[in-house]
Protein backbone atom coordinates (compact mmCIF):
# COMPACT_ATOMS: atom_id res chain seq x y z
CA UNK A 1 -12.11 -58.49 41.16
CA UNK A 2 -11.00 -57.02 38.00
CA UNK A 3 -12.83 -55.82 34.38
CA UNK A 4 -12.59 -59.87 33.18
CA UNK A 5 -13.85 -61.50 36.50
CA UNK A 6 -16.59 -63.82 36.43
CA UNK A 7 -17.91 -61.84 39.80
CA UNK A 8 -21.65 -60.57 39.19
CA UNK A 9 -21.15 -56.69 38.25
CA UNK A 10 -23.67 -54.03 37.69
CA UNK A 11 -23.23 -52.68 34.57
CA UNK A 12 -24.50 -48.89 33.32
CA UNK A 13 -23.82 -47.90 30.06
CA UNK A 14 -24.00 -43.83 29.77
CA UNK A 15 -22.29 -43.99 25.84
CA UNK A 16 -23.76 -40.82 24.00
CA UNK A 17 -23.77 -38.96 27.32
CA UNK A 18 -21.98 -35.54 27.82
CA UNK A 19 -20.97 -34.06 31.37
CA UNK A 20 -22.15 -34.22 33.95
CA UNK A 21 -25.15 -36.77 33.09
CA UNK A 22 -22.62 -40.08 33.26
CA UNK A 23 -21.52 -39.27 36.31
CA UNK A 24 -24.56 -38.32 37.91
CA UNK A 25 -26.47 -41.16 36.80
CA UNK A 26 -22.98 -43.52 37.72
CA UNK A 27 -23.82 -42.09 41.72
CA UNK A 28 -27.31 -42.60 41.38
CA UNK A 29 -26.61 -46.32 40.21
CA UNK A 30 -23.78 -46.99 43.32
CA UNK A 31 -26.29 -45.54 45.90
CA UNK A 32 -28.38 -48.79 44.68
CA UNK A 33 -25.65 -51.26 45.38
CA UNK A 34 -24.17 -53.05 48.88
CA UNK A 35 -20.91 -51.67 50.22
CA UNK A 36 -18.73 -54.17 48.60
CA UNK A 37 -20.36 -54.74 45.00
CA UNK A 38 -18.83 -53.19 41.76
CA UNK A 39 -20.48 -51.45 39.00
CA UNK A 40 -18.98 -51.74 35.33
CA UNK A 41 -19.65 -48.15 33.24
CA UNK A 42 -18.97 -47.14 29.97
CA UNK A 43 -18.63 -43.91 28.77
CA UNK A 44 -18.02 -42.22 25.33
CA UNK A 45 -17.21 -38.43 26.98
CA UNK A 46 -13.60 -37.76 27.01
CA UNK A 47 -14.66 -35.67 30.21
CA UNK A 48 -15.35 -38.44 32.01
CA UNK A 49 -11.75 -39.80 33.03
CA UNK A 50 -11.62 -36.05 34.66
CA UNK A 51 -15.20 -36.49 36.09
CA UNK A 52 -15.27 -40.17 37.81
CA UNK A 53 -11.29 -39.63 38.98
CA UNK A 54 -12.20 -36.18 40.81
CA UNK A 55 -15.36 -37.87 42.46
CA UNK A 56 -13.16 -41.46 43.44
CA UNK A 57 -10.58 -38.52 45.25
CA UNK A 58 -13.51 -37.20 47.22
CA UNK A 59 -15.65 -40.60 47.80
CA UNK A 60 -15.68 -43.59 49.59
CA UNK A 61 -15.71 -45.52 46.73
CA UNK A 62 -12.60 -47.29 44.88
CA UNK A 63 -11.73 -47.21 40.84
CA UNK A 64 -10.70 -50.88 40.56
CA UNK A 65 -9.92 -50.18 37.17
CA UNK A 66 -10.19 -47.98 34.28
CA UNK A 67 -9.50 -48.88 30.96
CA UNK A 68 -10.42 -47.42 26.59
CA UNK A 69 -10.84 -49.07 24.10
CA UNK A 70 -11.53 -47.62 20.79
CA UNK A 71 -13.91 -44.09 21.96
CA UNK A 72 -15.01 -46.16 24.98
CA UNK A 73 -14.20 -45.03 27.94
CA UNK A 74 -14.28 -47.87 31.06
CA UNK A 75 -14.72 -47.40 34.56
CA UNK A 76 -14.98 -50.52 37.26
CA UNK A 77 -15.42 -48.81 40.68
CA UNK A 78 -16.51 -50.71 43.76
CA UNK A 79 -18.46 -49.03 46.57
CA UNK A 80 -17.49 -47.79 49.37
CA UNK A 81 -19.46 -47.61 52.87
């Protein structure tokens, strides 16, 4: 699976968010999918990158893929068990 896939992704879009609000609300959105299933975010907090890597290091969960473009900040992480 990868950021262009036609795979069905969640998507949560947290633009206009500071820290820590997109990723709180990207755990609260993962605890609501199947081990297995991806969720698509975008961010516009520079913070983030720093935020969602520290919290892939210490979950179960795997960054597929992480991307910018422009002041958007892109995060496709698949969960965990």
């Amino acid at each position: 699976m990868d950021r262009d896939s036609g795979d069905k992704v969640a998507e949560l879009d947290v633009t206009g968010l500071r820290c820590p609000l997109p990723l709180l609300k990207a755990k609260k959105a993962l605890t609501e999918l199947n081990e297995g299933e991806a969720l698509k975010v975008s961010a516009t907090d520079p913070g983030s990158q720093r935020d969602f890597q520290a919290y892939m290091d210490h979950s179960n969960h795997t960054m597929l893929d992480a991307w910018q473009v422009d002041d958007v900040y892109w995060y496709l992480i698949e969960r965990g068990a």
